[in-house]
C-alpha atoms as a PDB file:
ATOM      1  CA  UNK A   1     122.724 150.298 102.800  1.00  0.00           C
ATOM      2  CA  UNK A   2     125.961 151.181 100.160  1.00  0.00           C
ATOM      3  CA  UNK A   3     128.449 148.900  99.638  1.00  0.00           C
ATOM      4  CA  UNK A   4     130.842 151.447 101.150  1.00  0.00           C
ATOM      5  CA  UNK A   5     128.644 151.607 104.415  1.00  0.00           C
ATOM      6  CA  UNK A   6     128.503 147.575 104.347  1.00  0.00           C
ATOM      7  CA  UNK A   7     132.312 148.260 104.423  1.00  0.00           C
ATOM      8  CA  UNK A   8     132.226 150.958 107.365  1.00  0.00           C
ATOM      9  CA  UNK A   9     129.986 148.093 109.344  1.00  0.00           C
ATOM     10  CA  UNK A  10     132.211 145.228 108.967  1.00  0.00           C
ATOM     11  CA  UNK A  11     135.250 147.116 109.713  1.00  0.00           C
ATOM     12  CA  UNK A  12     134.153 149.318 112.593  1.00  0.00           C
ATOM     13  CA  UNK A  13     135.722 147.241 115.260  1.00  0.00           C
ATOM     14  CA  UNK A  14     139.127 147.360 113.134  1.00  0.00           C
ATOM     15  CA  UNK A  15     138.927 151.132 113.869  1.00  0.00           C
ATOM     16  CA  UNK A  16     137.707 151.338 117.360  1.00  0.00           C
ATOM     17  CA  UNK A  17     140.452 149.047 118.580  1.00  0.00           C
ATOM     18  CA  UNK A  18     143.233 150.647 116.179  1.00  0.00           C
ATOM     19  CA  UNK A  19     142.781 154.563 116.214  1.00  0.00           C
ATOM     20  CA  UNK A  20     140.611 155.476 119.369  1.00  0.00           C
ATOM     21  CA  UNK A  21     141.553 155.249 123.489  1.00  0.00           C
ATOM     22  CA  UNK A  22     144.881 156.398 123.356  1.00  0.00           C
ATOM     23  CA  UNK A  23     145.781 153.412 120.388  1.00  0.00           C
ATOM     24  CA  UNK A  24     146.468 155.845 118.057  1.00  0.00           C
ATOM     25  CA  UNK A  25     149.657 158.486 118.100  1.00  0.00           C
ATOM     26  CA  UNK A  26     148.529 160.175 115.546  1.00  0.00           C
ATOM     27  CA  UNK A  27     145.179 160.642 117.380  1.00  0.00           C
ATOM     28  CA  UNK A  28     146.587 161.430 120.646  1.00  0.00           C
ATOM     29  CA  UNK A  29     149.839 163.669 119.398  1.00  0.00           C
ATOM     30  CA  UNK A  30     148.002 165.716 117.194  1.00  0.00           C
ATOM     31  CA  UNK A  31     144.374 165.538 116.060  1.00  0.00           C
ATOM     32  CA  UNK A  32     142.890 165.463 119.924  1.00  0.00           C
ATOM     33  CA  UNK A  33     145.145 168.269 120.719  1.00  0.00           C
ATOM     34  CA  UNK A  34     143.944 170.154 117.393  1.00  0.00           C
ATOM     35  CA  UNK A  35     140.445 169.393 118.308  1.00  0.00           C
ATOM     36  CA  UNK A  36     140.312 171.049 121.124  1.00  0.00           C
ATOM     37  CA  UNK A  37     141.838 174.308 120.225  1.00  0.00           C
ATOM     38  CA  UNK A  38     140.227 175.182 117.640  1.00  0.00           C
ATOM     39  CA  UNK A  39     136.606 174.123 119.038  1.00  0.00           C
ATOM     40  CA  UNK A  40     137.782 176.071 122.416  1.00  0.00           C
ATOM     41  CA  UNK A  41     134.929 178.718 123.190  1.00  0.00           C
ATOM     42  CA  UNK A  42     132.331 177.113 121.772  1.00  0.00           C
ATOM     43  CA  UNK A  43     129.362 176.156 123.818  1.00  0.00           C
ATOM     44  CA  UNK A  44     126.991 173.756 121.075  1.00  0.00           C
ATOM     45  CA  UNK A  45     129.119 171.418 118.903  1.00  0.00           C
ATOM     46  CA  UNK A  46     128.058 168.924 116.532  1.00  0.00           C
ATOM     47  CA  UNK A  47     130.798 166.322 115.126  1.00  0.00           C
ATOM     48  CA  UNK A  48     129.757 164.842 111.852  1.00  0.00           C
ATOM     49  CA  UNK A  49     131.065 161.412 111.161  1.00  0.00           C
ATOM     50  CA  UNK A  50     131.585 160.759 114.666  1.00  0.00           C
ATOM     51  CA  UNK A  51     132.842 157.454 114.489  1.00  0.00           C
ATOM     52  CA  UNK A  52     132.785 155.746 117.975  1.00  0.00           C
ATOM     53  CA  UNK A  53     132.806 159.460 119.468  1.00  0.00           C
ATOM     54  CA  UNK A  54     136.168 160.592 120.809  1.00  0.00           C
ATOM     55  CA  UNK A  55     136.341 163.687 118.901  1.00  0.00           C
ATOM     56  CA  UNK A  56     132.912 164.586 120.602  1.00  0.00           C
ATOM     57  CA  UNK A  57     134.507 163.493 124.144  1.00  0.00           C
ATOM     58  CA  UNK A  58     137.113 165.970 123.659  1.00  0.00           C
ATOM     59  CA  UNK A  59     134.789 168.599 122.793  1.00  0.00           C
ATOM     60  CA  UNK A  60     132.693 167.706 126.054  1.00  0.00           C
ATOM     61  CA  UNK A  61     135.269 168.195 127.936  1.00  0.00           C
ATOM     62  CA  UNK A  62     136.129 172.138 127.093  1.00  0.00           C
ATOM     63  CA  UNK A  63     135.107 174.589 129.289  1.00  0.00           C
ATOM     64  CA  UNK A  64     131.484 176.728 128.238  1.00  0.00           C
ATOM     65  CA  UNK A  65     130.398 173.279 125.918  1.00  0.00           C
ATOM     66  CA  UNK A  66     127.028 173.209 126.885  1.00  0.00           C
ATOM     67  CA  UNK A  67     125.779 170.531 124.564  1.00  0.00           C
ATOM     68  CA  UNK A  68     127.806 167.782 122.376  1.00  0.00           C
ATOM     69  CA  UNK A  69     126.036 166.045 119.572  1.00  0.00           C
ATOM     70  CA  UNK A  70     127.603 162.965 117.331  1.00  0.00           C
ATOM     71  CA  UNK A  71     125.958 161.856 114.203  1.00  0.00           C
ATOM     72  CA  UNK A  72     127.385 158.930 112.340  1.00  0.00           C
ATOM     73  CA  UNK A  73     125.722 156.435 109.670  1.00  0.00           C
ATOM     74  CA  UNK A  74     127.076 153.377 111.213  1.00  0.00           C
ATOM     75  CA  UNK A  75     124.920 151.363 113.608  1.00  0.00           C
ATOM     76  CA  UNK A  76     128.313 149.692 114.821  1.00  0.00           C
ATOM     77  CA  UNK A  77     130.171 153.283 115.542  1.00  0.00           C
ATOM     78  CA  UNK A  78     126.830 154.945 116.884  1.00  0.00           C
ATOM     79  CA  UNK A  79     126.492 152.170 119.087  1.00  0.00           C
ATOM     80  CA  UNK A  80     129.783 152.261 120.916  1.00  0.00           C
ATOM     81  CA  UNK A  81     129.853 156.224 121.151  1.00  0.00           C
ATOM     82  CA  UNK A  82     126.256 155.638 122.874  1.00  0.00           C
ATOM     83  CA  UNK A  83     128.521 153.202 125.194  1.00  0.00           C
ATOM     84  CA  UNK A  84     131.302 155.156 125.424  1.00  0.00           C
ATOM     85  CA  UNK A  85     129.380 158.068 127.080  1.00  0.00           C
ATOM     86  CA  UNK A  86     131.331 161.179 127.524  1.00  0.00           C
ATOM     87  CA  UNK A  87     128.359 163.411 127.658  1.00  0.00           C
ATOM     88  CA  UNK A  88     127.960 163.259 123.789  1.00  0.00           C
ATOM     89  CA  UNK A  89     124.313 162.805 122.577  1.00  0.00           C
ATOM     90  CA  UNK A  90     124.665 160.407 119.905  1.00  0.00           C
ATOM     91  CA  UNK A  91     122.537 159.674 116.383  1.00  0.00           C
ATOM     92  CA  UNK A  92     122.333 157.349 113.427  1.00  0.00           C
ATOM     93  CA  UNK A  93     122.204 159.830 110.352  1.00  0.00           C
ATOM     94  CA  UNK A  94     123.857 161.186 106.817  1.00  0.00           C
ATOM     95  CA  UNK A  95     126.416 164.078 106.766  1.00  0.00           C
ATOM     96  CA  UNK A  96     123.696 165.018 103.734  1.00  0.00           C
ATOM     97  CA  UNK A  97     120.983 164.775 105.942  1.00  0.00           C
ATOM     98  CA  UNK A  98     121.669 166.017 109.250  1.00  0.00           C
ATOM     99  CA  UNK A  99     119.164 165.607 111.782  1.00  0.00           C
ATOM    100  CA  UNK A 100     118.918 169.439 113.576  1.00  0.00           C
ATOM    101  CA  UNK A 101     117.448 172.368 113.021  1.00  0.00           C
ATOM    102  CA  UNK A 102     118.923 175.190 110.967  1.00  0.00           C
ATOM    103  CA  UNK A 103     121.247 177.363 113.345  1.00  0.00           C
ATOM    104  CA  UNK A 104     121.472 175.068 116.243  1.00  0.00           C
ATOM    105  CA  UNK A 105     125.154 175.237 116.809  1.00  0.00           C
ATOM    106  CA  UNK A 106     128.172 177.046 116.874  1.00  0.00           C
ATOM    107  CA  UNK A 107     130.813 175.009 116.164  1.00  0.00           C
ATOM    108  CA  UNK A 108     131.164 171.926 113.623  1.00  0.00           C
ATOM    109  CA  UNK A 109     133.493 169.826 113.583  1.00  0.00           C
ATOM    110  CA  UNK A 110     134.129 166.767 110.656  1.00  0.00           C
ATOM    111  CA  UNK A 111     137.332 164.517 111.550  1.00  0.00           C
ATOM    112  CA  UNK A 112     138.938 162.591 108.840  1.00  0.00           C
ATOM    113  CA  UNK A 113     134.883 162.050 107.301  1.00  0.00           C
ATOM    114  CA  UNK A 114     134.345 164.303 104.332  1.00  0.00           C
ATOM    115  CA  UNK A 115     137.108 162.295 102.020  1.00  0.00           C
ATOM    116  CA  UNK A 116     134.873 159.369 102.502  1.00  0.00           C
ATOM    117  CA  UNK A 117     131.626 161.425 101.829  1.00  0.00           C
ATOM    118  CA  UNK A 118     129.833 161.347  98.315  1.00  0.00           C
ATOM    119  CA  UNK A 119     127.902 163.766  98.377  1.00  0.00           C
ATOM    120  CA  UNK A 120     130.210 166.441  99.699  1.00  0.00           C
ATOM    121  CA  UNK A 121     128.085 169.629  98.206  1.00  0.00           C
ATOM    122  CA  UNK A 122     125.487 168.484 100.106  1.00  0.00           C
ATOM    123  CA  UNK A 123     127.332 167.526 103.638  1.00  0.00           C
ATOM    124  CA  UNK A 124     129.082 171.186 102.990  1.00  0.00           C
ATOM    125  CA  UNK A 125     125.594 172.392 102.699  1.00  0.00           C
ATOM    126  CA  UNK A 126     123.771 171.313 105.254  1.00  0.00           C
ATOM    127  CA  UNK A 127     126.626 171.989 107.819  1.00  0.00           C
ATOM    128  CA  UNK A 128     126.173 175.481 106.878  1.00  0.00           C
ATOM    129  CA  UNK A 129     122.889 174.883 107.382  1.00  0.00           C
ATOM    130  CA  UNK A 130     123.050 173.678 111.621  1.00  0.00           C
ATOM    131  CA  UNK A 131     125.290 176.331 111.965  1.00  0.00           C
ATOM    132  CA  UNK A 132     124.310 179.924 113.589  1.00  0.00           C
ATOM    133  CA  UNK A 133     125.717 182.722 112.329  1.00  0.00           C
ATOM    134  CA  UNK A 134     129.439 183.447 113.218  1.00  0.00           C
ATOM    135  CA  UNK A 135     129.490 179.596 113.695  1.00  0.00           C
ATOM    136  CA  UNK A 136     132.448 177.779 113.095  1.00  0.00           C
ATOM    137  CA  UNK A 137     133.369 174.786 111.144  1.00  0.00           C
ATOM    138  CA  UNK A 138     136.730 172.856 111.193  1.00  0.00           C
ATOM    139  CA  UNK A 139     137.401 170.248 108.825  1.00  0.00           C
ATOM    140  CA  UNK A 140     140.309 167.700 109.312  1.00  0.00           C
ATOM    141  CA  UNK A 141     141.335 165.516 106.040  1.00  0.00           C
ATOM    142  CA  UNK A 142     143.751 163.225 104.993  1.00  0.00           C
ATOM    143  CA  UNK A 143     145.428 165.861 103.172  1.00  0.00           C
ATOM    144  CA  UNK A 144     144.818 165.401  99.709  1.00  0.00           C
ATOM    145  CA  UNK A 145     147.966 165.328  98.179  1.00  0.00           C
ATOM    146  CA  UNK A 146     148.836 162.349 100.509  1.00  0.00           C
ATOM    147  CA  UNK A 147     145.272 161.070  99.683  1.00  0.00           C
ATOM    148  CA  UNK A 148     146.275 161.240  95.390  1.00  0.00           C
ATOM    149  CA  UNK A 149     145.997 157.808  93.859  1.00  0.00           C
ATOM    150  CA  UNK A 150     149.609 156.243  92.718  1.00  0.00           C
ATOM    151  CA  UNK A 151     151.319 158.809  95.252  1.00  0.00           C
ATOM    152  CA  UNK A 152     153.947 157.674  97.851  1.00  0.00           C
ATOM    153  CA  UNK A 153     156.913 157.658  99.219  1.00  0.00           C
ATOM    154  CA  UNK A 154     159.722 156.352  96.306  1.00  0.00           C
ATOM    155  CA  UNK A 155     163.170 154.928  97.372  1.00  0.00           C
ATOM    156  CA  UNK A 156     165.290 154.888  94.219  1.00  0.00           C
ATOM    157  CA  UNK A 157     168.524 152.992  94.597  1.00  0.00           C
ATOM    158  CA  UNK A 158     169.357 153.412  91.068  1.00  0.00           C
ATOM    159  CA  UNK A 159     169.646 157.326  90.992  1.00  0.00           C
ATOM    160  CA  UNK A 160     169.997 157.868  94.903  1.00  0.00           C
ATOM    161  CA  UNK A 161     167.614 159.510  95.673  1.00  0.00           C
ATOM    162  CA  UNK A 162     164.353 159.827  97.511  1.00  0.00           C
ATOM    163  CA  UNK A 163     161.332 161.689  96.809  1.00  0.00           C
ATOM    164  CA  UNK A 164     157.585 161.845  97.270  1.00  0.00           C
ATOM    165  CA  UNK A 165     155.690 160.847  94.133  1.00  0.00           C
ATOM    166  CA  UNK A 166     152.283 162.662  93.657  1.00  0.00           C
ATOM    167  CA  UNK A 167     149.546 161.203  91.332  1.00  0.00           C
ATOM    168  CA  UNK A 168     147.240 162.659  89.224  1.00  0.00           C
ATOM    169  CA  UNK A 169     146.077 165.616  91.746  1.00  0.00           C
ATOM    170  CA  UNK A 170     143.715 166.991  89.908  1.00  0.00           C
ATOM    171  CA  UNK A 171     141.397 164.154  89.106  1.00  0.00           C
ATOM    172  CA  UNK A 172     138.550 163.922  91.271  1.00  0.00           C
ATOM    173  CA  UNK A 173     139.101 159.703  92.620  1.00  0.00           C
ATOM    174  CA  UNK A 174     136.822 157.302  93.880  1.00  0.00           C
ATOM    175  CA  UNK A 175     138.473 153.705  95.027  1.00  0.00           C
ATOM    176  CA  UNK A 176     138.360 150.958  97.572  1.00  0.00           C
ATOM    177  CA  UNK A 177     142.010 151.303  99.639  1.00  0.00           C
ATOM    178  CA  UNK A 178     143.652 148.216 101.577  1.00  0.00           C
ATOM    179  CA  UNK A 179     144.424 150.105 104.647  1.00  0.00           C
ATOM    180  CA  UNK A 180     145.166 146.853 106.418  1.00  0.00           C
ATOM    181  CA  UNK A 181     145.291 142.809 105.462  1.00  0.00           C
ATOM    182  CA  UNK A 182     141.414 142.311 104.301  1.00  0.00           C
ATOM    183  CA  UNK A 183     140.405 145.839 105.331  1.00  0.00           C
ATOM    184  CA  UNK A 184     139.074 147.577 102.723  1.00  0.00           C
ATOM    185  CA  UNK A 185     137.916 150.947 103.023  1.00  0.00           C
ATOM    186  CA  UNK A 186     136.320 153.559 100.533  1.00  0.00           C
ATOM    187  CA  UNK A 187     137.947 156.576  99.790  1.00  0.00           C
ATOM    188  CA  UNK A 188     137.966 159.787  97.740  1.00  0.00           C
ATOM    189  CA  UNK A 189     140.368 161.737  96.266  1.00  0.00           C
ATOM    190  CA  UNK A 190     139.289 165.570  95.886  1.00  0.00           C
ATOM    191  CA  UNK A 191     142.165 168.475  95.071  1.00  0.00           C
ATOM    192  CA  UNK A 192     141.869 171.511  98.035  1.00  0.00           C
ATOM    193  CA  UNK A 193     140.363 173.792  95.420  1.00  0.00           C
ATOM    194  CA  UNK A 194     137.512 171.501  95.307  1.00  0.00           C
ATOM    195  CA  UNK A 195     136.765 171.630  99.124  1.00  0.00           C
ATOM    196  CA  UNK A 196     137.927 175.388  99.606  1.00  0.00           C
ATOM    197  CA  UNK A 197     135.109 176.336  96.299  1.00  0.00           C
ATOM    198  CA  UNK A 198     132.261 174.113  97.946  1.00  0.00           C
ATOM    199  CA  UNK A 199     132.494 176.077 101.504  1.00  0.00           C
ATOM    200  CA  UNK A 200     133.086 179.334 100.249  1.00  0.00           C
ATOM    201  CA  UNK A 201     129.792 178.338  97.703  1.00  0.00           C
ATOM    202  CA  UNK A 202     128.024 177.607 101.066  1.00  0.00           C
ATOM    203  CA  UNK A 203     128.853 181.080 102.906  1.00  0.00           C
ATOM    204  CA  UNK A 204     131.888 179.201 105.132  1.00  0.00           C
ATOM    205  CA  UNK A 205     134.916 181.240 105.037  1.00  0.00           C
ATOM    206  CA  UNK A 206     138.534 179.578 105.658  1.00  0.00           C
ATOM    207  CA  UNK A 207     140.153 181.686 108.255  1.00  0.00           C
ATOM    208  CA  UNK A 208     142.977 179.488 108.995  1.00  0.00           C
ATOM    209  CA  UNK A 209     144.815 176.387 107.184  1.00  0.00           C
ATOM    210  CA  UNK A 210     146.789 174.416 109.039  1.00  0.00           C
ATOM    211  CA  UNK A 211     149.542 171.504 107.359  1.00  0.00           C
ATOM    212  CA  UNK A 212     150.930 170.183 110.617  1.00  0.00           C
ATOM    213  CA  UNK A 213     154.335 167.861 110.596  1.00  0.00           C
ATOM    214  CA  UNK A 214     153.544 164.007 111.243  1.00  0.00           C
ATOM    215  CA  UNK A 215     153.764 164.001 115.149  1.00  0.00           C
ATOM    216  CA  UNK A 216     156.722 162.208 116.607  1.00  0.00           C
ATOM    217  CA  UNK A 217     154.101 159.105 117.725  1.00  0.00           C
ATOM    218  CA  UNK A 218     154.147 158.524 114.201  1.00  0.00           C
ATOM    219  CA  UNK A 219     157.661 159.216 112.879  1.00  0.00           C
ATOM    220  CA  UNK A 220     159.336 156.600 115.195  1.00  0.00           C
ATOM    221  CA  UNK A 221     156.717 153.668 114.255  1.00  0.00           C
ATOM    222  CA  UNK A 222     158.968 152.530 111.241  1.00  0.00           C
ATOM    223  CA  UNK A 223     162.624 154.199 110.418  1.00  0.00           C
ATOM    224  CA  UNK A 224     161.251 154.873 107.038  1.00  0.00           C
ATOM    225  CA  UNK A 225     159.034 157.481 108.529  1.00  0.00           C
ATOM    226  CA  UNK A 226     161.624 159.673 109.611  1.00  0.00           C
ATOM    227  CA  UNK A 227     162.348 160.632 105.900  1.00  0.00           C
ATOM    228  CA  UNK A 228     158.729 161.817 105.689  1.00  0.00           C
ATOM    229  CA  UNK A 229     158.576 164.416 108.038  1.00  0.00           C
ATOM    230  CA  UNK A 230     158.343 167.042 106.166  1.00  0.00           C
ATOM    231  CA  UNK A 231     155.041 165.730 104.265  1.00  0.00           C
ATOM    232  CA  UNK A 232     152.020 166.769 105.868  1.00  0.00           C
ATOM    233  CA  UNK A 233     149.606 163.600 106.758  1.00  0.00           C
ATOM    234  CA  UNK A 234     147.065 165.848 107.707  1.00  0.00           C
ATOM    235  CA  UNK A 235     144.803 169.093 106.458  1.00  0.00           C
ATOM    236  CA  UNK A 236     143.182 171.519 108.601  1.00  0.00           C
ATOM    237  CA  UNK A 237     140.478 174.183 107.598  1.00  0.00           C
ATOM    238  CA  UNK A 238     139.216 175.960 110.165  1.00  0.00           C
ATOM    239  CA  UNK A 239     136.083 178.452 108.289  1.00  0.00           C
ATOM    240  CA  UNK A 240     132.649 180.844 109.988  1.00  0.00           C
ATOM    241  CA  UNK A 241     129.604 181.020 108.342  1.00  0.00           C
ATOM    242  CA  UNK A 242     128.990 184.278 106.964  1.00  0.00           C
ATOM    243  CA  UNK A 243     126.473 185.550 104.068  1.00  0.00           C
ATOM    244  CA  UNK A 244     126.954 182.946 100.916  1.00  0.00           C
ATOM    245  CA  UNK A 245     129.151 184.945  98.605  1.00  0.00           C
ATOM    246  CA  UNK A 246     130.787 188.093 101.076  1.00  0.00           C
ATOM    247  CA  UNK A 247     133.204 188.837 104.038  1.00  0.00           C
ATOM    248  CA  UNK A 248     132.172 188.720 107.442  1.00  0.00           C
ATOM    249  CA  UNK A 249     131.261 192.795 108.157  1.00  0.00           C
ATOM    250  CA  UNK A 250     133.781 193.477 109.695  1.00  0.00           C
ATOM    251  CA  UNK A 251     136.052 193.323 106.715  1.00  0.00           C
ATOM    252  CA  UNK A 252     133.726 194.446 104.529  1.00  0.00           C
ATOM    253  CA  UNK A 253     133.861 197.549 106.586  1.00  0.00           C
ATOM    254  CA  UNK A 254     137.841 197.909 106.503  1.00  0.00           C
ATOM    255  CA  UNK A 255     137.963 197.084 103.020  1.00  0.00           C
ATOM    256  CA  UNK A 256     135.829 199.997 102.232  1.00  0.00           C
END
């Protein structure tokens, strides 16, 4: 195993008791709800990067989901979504690698996974790969230009004034992030274009972007917070697979 996934092992019970079972505003304000509407009508759904599986529970639970799969490459995670239950069918395995046959869902979903993901080419690939045609894929990030190295929130007493600081955006960033005392967890740093280029390379086409406020959970943890709220925490892309290269046919017919 990767030093990263030595890191994802030792730390798994740091994120099962601090982001997952209602622990988590964040979680439970906005990414749940987000979740579930835009996997709504969707009757096979595979979450990549599962994690200890809520993401997958949520998905169970909407009306027409027939079958709910959960692949993660931690034994620790896998092993507490197998616990956890929910009706998810759970599986030890890479986001490069998945472990399905081409076409055998309709909706994808990746939560908060792909910005920890080397290989991201070929986890966008093979997602395109499981999916059917028409198929769905919604990917939720830390939105990148939260995610830049050396950018944060600056307090200047000096001028006055207060103002998000953005790093260098558009250099591609690997590093190992104190998220907590003696947590350490991998991360990297990818612009949007980078992500948008890679799925549209892979016949998934963004239909809808979302940039939702920090949810109010979140805001009222510290009083510094509330001068944030108008930076996006998180990143939504919600894409369909259609033919590698062109428009679903529908609007290749109108644009004709």
């Amino acid at each position: 195993m990767s030093d990263a996934g030595d890191l994802w092992e030792q730390h798994a019970r740091w994120w099962q008791e601090g982001f997952t079972q209602g622990a988590d505003a964040e979680y439970e304000e906005q990414i749940l709800p987000l979740a579930a509407a835009h996997l709504a009508g969707a009757s096979r759904v595979l979450d990549v990067g599962c994690g200890e599986g809520q993401v997958a529970r949520v998905a169970a639970g909407l009306y027409g989901v027939g079958f709910v799969a959960g692949v993660d490459p931690t034994w620790a995670q896998v092993t507490a979504a197998a616990e956890r239950g929910g009706g998810v069918a759970v599986a030890r395995g890479e986001a490069a690698a998945l472990p399905f046959c081409p076409g055998s869902f309709d909706a994808v979903v990746a939560c908060l996974v792909f910005e920890h993901i080397e290989d991201v080419d070929g986890a966008v690939a093979e997602v395109a790969r499981v999916l059917a045609p028409g198929g769905r894929f919604v990917l939720m990030l830390n939105h990148p230009l939260l995610q830049t190295p050396g950018s944060g929130w600056i307090d200047d007493t000096i001028l006055e004034e207060q103002y998000w600081r953005i790093g260098p955006y558009l250099v591609e960033d690997r590093s190992l992030e104190e998220v907590e005392k003696g947590v350490w967890i991998p991360f990297i740093h990818r612009p949007l274009s980078r992500y948008v280029n890679v799925m549209a390379g892979a016949g998934l086409l963004i239909t809808r972007m979302e940039e939702p406020a920090p949810p109010p959970g979140f805001l009222a943890r510290a009083e510094e917070y509330r001068e944030a709220a108008s930076i996006p925490r998180l990143l939504l892309l919600h894409a369909e697979k259609v033919a590698a290269g062109g428009p679903p046919a529908d609007q290749a017919a109108s644009a004709r």
